[in-house]
Protein backbone atom coordinates (compact mmCIF):
# COMPACT_ATOMS: atom_id res chain seq x y z
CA UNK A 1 -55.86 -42.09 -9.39
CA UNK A 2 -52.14 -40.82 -7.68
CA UNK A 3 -50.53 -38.54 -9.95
CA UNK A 4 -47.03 -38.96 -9.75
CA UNK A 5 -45.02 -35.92 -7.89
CA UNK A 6 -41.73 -34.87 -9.99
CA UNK A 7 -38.66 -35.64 -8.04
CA UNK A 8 -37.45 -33.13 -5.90
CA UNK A 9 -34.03 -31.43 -6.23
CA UNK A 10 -31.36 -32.91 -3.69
CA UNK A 11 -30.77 -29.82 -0.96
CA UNK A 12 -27.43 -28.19 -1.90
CA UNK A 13 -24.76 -26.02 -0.73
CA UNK A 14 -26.38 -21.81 -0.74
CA UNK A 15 -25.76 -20.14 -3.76
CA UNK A 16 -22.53 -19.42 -4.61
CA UNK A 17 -23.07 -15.32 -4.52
CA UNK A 18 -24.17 -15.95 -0.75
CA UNK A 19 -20.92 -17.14 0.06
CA UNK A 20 -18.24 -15.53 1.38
CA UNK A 21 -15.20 -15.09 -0.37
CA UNK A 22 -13.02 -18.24 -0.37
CA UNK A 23 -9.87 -16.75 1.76
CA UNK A 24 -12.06 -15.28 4.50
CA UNK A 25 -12.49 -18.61 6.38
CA UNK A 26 -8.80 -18.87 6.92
CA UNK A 27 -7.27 -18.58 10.34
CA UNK A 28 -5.42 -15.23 10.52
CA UNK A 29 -1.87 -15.26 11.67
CA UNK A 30 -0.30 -13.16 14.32
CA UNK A 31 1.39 -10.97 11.42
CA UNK A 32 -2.52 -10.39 9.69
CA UNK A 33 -3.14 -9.13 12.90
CA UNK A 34 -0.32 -6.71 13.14
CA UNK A 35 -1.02 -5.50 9.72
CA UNK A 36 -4.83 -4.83 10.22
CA UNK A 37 -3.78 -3.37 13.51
CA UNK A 38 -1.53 -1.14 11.24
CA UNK A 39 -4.12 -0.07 9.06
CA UNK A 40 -6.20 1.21 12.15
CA UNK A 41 -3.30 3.42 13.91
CA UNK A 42 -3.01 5.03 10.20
CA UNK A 43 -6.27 5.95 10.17
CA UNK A 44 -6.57 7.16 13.35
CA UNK A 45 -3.53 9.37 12.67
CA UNK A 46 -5.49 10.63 9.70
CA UNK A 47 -8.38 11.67 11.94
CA UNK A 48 -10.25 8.89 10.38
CA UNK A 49 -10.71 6.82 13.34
CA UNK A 50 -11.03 7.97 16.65
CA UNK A 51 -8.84 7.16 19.33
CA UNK A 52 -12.02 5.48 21.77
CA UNK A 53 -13.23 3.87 18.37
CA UNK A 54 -9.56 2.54 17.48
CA UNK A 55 -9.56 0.78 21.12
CA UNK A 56 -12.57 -0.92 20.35
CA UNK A 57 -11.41 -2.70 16.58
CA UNK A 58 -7.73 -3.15 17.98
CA UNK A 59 -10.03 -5.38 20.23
CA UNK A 60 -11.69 -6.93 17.43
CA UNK A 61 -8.30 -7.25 15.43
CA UNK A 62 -6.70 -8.78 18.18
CA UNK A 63 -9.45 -11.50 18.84
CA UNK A 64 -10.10 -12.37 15.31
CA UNK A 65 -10.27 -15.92 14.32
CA UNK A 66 -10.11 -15.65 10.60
CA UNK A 67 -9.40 -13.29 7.96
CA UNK A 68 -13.04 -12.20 7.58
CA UNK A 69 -13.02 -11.26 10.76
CA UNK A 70 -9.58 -8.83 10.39
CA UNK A 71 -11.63 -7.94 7.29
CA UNK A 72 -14.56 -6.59 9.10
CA UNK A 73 -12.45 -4.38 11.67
CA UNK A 74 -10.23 -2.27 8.45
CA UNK A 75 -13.18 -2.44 5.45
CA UNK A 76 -14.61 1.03 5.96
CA UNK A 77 -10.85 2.55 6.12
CA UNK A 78 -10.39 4.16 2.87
CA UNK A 79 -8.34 6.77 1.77
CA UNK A 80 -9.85 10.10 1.91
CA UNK A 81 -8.84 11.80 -1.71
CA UNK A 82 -7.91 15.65 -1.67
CA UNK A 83 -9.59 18.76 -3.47
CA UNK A 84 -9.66 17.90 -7.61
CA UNK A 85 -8.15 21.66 -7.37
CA UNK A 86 -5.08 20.40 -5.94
CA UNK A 87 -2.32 19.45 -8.46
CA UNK A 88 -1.30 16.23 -8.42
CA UNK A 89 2.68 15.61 -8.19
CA UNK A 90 3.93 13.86 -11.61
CA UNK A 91 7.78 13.93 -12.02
CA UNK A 92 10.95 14.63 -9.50
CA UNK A 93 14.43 13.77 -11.54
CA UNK A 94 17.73 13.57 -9.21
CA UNK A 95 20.96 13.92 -11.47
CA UNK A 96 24.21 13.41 -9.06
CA UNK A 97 22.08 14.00 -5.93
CA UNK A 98 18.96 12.46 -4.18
CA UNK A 99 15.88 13.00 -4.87
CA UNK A 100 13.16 12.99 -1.82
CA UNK A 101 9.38 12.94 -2.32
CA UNK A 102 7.34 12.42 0.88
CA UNK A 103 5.03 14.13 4.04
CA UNK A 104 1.83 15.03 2.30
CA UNK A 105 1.29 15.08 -1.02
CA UNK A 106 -1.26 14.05 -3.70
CA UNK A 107 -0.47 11.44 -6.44
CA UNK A 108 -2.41 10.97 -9.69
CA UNK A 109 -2.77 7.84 -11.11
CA UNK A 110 0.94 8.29 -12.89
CA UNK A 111 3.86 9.35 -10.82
CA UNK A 112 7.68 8.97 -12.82
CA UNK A 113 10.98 9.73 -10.56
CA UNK A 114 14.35 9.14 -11.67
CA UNK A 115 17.56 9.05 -9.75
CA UNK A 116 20.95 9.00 -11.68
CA UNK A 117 23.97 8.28 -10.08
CA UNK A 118 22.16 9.57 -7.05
CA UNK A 119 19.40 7.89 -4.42
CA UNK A 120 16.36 8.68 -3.83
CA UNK A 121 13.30 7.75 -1.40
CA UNK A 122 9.13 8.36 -2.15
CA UNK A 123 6.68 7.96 0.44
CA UNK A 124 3.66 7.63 0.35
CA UNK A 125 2.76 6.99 3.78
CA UNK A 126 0.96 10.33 4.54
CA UNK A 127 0.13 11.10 0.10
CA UNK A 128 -3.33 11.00 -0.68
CA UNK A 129 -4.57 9.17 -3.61
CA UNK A 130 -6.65 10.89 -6.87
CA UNK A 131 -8.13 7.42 -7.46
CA UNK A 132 -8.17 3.78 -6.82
CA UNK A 133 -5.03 2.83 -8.57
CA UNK A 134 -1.76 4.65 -9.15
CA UNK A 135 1.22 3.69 -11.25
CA UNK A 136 5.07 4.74 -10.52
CA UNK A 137 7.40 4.53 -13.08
CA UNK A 138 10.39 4.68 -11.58
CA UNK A 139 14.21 4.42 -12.72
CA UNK A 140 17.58 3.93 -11.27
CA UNK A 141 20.46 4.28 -12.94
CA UNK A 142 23.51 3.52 -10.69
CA UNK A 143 21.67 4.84 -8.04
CA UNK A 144 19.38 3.13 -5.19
CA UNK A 145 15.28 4.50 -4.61
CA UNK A 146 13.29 3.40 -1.82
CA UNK A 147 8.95 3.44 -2.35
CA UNK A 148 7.65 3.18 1.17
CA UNK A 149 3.89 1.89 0.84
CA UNK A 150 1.34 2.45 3.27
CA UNK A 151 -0.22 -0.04 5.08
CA UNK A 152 -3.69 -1.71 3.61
CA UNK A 153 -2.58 -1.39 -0.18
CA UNK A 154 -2.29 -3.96 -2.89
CA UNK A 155 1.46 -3.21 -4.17
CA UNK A 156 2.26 -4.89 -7.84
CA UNK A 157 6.31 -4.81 -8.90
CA UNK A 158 7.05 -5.03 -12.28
CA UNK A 159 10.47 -3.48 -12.88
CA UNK A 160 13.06 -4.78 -15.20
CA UNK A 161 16.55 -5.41 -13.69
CA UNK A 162 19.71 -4.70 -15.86
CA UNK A 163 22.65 -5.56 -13.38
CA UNK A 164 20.19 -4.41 -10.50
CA UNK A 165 16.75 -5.25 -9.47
CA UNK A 166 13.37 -4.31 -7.92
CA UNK A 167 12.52 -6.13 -4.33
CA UNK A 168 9.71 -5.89 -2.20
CA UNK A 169 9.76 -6.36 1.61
CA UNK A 170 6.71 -8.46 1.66
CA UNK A 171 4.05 -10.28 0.48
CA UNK A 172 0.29 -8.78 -0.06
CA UNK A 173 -1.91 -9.60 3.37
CA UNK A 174 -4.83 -10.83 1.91
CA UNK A 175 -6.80 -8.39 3.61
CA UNK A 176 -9.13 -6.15 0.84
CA UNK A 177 -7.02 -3.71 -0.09
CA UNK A 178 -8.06 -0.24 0.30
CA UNK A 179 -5.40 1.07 -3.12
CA UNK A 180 -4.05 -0.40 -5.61
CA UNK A 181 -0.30 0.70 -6.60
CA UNK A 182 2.22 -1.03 -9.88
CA UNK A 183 5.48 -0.37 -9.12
CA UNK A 184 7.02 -0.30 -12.82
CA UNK A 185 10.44 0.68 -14.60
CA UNK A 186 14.21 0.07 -14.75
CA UNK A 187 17.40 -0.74 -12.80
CA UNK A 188 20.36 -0.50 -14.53
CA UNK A 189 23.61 -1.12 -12.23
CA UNK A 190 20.81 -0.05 -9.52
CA UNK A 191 18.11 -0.99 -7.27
CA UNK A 192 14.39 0.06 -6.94
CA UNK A 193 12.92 -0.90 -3.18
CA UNK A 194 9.52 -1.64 -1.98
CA UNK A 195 9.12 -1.23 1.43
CA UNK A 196 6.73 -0.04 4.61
CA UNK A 197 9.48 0.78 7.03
CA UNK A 198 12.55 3.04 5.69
CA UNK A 199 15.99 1.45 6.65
CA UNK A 200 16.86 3.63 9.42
CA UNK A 201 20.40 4.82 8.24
CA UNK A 202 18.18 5.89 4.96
CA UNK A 203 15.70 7.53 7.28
CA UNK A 204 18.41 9.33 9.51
CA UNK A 205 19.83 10.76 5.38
CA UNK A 206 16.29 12.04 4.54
CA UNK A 207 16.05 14.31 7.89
CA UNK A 208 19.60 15.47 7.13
CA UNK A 209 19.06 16.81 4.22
CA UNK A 210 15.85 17.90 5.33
CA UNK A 211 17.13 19.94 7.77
CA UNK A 212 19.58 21.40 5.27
CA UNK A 213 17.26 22.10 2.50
CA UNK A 214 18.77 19.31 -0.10
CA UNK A 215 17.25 17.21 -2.32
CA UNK A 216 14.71 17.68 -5.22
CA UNK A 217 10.70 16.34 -4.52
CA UNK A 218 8.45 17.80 -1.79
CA UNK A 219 8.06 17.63 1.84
């Protein structure tokens, strides 16, 4: 007598786990590649990447089809967080003058910075991180501040405007992001900007007064 098999599952796509994630299949742009490319030349100016190993994935950055692939060449480069002994920075006010806040430093995961009737400017190009994610609160009254990110972070701005407004230069890259930073706060009769480049008349002011000494914050 046959004994009758039980039917036998259709074949189906892999498991979704297997999978890649769902953006990684799409064609990267010229401008992913400049970003990734970006995030390389930081690290190797960190030490973290060596200049015969940055060759090799500006190769792979620049031949990558998708965004897996740019994905691939910049995963590994992660910032490198300082001594726990080292104290983190956590407030610079600037009351009818600027207030500057960049070179190296360490941020915690709260930063707050204030400039009234004054500008001010906080990068964190060359800071080093105490943790994945870091929050500035920062405010502008009748004043102007420019935040100038890094390359390879995840940037979040969620100021409130009050005859002013935040901005941010661009758009995240889709790339994993190696930080995580929420710029929040107010504008009042101000503005708060997000950006990787400093405009360069604001960047020619910063080395002024850093040659002169001015300004509240670090250097």
């Amino acid at each position: 007598m046959d004994i009758a098999q039980p039917p036998q599952p259709a074949p189906g796509p892999p498991l979704a786990r297997s999978a890649p994630p769902a953006d990684a299949a799409l064609r990267a742009s010229d401008a992913d590649r400049d970003r990734a490319a970006d995030v390389l030349r930081a690290a190797t100016a960190d030490g973290r990447v060596s200049t015969g190993e940055l060759d090799e994935r500006l190769e792979m950055v620049y031949r990558a089809r998708s965004k897996g692939d740019l994905a691939t060449a910049v995963q590994d480069v992660q910032p490198v967080p300082w001594s726990v002994r080292t104290p983190a920075a956590t407030r610079d006010v600037g009351v009818l003058g600027d207030v500057v806040r960049d070179g190296r430093w360490l941020v915690g995961e709260e930063y707050r910075a204030a400039a009234v009737i004054g500008s001010g400017v906080i990068d964190l190009r060359a800071a080093r991180f105490t943790g994945p994610e870091t929050t500035l609160h920062v405010n502008a009254w009748i004043g102007t501040v420019h935040i100038v990110v890094p390359e390879g972070v995840e940037v979040h701005v969620a100021g409130t405007g009050v005859v002013g407004g935040f901005t941010q230069d661009r758009d995240g890259t889709g790339l994993p992001a190696t930080h995580r930073i929420t710029v929040t706060g107010i504008a009042v009769c101000g503005s708060v900007h997000v950006v990787h480049e400093l405009p360069p008349a604001v960047e020619r002011r910063v080395h002024r007064r850093a040659r002169k000494g001015t300004g509240s914050g670090g250097r």
